[in-house]
C-alpha atoms as a PDB file:
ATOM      1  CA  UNK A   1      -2.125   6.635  22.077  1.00  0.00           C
ATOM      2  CA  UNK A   2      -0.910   6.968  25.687  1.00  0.00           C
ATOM      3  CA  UNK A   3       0.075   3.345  26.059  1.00  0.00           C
ATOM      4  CA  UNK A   4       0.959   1.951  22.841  1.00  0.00           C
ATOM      5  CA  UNK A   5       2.476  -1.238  24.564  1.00  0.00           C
ATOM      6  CA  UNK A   6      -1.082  -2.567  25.232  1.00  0.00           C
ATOM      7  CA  UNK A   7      -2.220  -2.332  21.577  1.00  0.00           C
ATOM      8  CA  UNK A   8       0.755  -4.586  20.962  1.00  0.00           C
ATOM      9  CA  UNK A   9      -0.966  -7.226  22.217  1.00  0.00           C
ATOM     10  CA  UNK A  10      -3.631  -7.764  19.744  1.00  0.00           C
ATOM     11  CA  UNK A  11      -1.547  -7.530  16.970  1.00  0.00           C
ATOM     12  CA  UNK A  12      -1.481 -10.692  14.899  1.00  0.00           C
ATOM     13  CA  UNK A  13      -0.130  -8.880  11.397  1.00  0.00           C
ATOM     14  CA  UNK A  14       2.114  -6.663  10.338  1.00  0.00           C
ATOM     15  CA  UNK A  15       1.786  -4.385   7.013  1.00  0.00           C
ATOM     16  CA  UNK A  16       5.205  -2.446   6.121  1.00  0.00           C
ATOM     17  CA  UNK A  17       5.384  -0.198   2.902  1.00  0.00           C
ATOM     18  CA  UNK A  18       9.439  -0.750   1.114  1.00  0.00           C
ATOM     19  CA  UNK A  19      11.382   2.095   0.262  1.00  0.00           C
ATOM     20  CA  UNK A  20      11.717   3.798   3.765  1.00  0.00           C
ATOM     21  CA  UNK A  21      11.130   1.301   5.649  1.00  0.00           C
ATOM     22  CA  UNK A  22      12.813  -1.626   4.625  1.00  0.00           C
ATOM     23  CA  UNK A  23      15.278   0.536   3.197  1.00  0.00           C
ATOM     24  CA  UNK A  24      16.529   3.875   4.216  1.00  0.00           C
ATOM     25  CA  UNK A  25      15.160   5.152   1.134  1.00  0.00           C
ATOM     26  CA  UNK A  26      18.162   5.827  -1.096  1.00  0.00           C
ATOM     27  CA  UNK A  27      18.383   4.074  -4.596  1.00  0.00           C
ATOM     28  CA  UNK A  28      21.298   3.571  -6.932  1.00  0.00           C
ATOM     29  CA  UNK A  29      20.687   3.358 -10.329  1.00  0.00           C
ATOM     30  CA  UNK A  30      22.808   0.405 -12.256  1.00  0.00           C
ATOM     31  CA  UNK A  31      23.583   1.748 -15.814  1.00  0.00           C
ATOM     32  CA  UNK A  32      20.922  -0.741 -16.911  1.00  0.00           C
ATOM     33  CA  UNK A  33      18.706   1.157 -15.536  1.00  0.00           C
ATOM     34  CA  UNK A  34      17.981  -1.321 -12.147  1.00  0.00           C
ATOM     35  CA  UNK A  35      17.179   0.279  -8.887  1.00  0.00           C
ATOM     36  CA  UNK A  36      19.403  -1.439  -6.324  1.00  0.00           C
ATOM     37  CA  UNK A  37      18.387  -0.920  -2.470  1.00  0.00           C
ATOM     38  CA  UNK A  38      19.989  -2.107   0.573  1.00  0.00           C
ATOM     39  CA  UNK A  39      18.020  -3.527   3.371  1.00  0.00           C
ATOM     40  CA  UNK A  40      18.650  -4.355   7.100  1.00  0.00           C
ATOM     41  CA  UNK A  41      19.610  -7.956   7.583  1.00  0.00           C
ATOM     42  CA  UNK A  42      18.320  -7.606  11.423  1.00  0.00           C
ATOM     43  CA  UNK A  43      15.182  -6.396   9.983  1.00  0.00           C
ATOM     44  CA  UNK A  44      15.201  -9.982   7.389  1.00  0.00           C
ATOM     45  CA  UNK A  45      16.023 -11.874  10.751  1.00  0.00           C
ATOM     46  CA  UNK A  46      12.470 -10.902  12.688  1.00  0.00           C
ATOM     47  CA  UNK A  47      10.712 -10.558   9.828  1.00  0.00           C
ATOM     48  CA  UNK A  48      11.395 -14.202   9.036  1.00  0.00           C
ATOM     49  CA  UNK A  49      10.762 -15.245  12.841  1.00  0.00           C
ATOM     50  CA  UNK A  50       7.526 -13.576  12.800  1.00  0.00           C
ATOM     51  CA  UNK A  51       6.264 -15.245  10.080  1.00  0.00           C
ATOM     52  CA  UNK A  52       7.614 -18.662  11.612  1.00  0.00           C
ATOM     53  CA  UNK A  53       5.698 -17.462  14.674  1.00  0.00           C
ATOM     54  CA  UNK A  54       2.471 -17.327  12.832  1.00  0.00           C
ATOM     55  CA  UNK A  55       2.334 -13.802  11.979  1.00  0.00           C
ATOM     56  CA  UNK A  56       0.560 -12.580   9.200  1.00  0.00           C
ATOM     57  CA  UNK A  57       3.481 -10.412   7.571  1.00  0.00           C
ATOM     58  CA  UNK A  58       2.376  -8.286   4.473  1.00  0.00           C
ATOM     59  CA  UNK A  59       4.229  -5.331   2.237  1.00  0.00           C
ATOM     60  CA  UNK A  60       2.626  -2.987   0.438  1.00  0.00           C
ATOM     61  CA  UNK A  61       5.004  -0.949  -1.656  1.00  0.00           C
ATOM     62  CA  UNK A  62       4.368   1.891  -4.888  1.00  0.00           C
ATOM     63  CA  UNK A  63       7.402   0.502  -6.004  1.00  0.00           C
ATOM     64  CA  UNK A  64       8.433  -2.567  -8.148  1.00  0.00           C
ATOM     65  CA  UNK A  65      11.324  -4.415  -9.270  1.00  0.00           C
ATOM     66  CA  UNK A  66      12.965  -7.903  -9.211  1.00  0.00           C
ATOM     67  CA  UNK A  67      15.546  -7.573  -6.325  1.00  0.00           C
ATOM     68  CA  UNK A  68      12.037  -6.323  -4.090  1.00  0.00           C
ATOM     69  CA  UNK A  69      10.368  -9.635  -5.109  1.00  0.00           C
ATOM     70  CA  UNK A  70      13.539 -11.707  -4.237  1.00  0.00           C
ATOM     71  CA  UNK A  71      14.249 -10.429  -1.232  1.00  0.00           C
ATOM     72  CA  UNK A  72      10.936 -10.623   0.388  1.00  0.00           C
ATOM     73  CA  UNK A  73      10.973 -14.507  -1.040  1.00  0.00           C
ATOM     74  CA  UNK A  74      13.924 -15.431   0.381  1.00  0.00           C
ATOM     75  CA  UNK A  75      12.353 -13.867   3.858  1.00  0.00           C
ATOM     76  CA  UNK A  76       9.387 -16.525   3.470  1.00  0.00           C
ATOM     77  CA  UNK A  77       7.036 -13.241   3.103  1.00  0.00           C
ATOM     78  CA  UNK A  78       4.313 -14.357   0.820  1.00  0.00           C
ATOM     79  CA  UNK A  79       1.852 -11.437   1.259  1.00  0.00           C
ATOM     80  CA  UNK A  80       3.725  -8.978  -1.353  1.00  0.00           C
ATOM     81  CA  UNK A  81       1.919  -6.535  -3.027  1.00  0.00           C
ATOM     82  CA  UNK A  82       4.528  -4.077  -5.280  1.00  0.00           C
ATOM     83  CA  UNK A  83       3.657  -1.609  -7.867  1.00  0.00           C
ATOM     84  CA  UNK A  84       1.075  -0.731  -5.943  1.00  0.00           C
ATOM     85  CA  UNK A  85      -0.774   2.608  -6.957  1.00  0.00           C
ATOM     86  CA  UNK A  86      -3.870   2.661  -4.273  1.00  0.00           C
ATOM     87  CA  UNK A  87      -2.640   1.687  -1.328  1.00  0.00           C
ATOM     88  CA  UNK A  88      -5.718   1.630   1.080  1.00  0.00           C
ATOM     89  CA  UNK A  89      -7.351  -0.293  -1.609  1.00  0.00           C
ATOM     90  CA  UNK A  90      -4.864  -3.356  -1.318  1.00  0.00           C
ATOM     91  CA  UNK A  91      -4.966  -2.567   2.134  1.00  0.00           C
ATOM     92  CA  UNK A  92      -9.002  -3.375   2.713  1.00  0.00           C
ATOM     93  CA  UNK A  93      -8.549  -6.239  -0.027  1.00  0.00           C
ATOM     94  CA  UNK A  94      -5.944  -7.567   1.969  1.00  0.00           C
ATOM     95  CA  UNK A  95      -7.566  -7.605   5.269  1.00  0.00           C
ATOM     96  CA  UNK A  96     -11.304  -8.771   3.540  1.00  0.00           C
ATOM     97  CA  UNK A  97      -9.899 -11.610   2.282  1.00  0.00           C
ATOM     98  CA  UNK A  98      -7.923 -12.678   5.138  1.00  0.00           C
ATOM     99  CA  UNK A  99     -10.555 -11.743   7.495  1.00  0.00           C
ATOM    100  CA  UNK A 100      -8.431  -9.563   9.593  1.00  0.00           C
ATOM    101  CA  UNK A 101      -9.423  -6.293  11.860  1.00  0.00           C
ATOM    102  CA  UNK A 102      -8.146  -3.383  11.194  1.00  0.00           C
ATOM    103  CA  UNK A 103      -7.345  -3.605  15.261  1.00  0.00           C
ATOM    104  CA  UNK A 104      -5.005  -6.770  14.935  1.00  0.00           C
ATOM    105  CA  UNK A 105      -2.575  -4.510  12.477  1.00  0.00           C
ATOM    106  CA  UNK A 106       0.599  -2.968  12.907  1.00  0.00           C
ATOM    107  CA  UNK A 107       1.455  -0.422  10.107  1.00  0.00           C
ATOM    108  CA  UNK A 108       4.886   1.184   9.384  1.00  0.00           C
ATOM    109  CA  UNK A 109       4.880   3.549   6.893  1.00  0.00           C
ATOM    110  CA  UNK A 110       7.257   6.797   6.450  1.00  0.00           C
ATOM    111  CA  UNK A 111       5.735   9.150   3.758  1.00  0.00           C
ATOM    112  CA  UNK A 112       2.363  10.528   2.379  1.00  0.00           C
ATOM    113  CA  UNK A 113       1.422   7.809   0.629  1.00  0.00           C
ATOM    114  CA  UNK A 114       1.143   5.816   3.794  1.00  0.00           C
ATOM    115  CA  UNK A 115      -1.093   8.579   5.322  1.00  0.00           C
ATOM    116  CA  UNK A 116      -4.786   6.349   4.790  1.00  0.00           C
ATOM    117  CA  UNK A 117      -3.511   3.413   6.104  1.00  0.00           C
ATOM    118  CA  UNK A 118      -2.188   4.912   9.073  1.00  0.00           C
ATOM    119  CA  UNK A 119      -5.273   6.579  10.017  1.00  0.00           C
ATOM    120  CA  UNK A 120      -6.766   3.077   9.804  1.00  0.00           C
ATOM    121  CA  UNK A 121      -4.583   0.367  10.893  1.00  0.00           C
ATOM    122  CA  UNK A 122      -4.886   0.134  15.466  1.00  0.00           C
ATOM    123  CA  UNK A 123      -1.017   0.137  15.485  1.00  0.00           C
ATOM    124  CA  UNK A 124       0.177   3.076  13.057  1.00  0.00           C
ATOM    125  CA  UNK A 125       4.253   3.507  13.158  1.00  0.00           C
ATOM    126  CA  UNK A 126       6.801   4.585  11.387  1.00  0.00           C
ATOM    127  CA  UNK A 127      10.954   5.423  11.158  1.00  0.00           C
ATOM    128  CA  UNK A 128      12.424   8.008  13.204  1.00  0.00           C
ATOM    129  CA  UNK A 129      13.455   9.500   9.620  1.00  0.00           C
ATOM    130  CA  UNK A 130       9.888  10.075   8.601  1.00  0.00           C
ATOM    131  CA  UNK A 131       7.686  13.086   7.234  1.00  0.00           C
ATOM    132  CA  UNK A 132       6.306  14.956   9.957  1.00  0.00           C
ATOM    133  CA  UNK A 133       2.258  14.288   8.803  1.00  0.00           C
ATOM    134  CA  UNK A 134       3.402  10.365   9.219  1.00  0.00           C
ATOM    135  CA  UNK A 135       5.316  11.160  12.135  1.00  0.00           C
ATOM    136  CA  UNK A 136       2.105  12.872  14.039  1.00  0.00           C
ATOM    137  CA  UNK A 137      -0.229   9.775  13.262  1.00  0.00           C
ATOM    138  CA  UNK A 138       2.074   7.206  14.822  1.00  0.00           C
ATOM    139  CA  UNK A 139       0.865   6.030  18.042  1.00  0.00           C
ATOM    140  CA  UNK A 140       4.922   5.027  18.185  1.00  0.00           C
ATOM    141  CA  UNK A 141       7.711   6.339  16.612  1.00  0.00           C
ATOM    142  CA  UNK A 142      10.966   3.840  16.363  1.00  0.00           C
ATOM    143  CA  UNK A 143      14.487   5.468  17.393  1.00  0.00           C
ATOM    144  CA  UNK A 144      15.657   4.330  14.606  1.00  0.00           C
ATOM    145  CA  UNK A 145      15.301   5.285  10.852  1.00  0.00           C
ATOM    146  CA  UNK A 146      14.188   3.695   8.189  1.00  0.00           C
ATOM    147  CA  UNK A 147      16.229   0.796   6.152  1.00  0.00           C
ATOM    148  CA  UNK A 148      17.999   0.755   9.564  1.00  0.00           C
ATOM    149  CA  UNK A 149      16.247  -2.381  11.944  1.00  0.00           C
ATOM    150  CA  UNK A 150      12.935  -0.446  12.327  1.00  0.00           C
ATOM    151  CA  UNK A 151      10.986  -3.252  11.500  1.00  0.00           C
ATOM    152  CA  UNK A 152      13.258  -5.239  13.427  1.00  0.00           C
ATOM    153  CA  UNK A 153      12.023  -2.662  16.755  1.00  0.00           C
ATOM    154  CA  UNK A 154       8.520  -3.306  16.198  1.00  0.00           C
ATOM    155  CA  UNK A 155       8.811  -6.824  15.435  1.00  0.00           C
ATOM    156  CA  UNK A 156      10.652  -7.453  18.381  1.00  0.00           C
ATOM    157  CA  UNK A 157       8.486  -4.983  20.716  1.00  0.00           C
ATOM    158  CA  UNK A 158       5.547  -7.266  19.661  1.00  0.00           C
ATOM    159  CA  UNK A 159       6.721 -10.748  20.386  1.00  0.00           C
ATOM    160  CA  UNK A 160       8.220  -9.457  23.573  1.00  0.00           C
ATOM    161  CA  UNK A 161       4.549  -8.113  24.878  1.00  0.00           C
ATOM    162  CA  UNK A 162       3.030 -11.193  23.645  1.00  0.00           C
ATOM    163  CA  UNK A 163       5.326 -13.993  25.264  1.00  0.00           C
ATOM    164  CA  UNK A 164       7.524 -14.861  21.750  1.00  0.00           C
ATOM    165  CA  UNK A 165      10.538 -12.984  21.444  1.00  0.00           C
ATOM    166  CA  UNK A 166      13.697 -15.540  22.622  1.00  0.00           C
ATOM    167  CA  UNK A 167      12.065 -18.747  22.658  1.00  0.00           C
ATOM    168  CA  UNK A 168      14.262 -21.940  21.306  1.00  0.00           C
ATOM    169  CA  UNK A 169      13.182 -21.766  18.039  1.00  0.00           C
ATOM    170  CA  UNK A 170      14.648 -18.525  17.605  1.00  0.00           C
ATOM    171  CA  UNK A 171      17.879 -20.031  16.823  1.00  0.00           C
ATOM    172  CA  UNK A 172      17.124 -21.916  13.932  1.00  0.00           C
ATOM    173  CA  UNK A 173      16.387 -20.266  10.421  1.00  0.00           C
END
């Protein structure tokens, strides 16, 4: 896509897979067995304005656990769909029942099983850190990688193209 900045326009939702994305991708095992992740508090910040915004903000993760859940709760981020084995499945269920175009979606993904969804969604992206297939479906690639304030880029490239990046209410949680 030669001009990506116009497809920004139409977006009204953004889909993000986890482990990647959110996160740089690394997990540390607790010896209870508990997968502990670190995420981007920048990333939290305009995920959280988007949805106050009116986005539509949804993740859609293979992976499961407790700390995934709470995190994504204390973000406001309702849409949350973990453990996930089909993801273009959840994907069309997700945008059926909310009656959203494929068009009006922003994807990030950074590994194979992102690959459907990015050949669907009009705004596929992804990390700087991610597999090459992903990598050469993105109509834009972040300079930054994943688990790192990608999702913070694209969040804030959208509102800025659309009029809703900085406005007063972007001060208060």
């Amino acid at each position: 896509m030669a001009n990506y900045k116009a497809q920004l326009k139409k977006i009204t939702t953004f889909i993000f897979d986890y482990d990647g994305v959110l996160t740089e991708g690394t997990i540390i095992m607790t010896e209870h067995g508990e997968a502990l992740r670190i995420s981007n508090i920048k990333d939290g910040y305009a995920m959280q304005l988007a949805v106050k915004k009116g986005y539509r903000i949804a993740i859609i993760s293979g992976a499961k656990s407790k700390s995934m859940a709470h995190r994504l709760q204390a973000l406001r981020i309702t849409d949350v769909f973990l453990g996930i084995g089909n993801k273009l499945e959840t994907f069309h269920k997700y945008l059926k029942d909310n009656g959203i175009t494929p068009s009006e979606v922003l994807f990030m993904g950074d590994d194979i099983p992102d690959y459907q969804i990015m050949q669907e969604v009009g705004m596929p992206t992804c990390p700087s850190d991610a597999a090459e297939e992903i990598k050469e479906l993105a109509a834009y690639i972040s300079h930054v990688p994943g688990g790192k304030g990608c999702v913070r880029d694209v969040i804030e490239q959208v509102m800025k193209v659309q009029g809703k990046w900085m406005n007063d209410d972007a001060f208060t949680w």
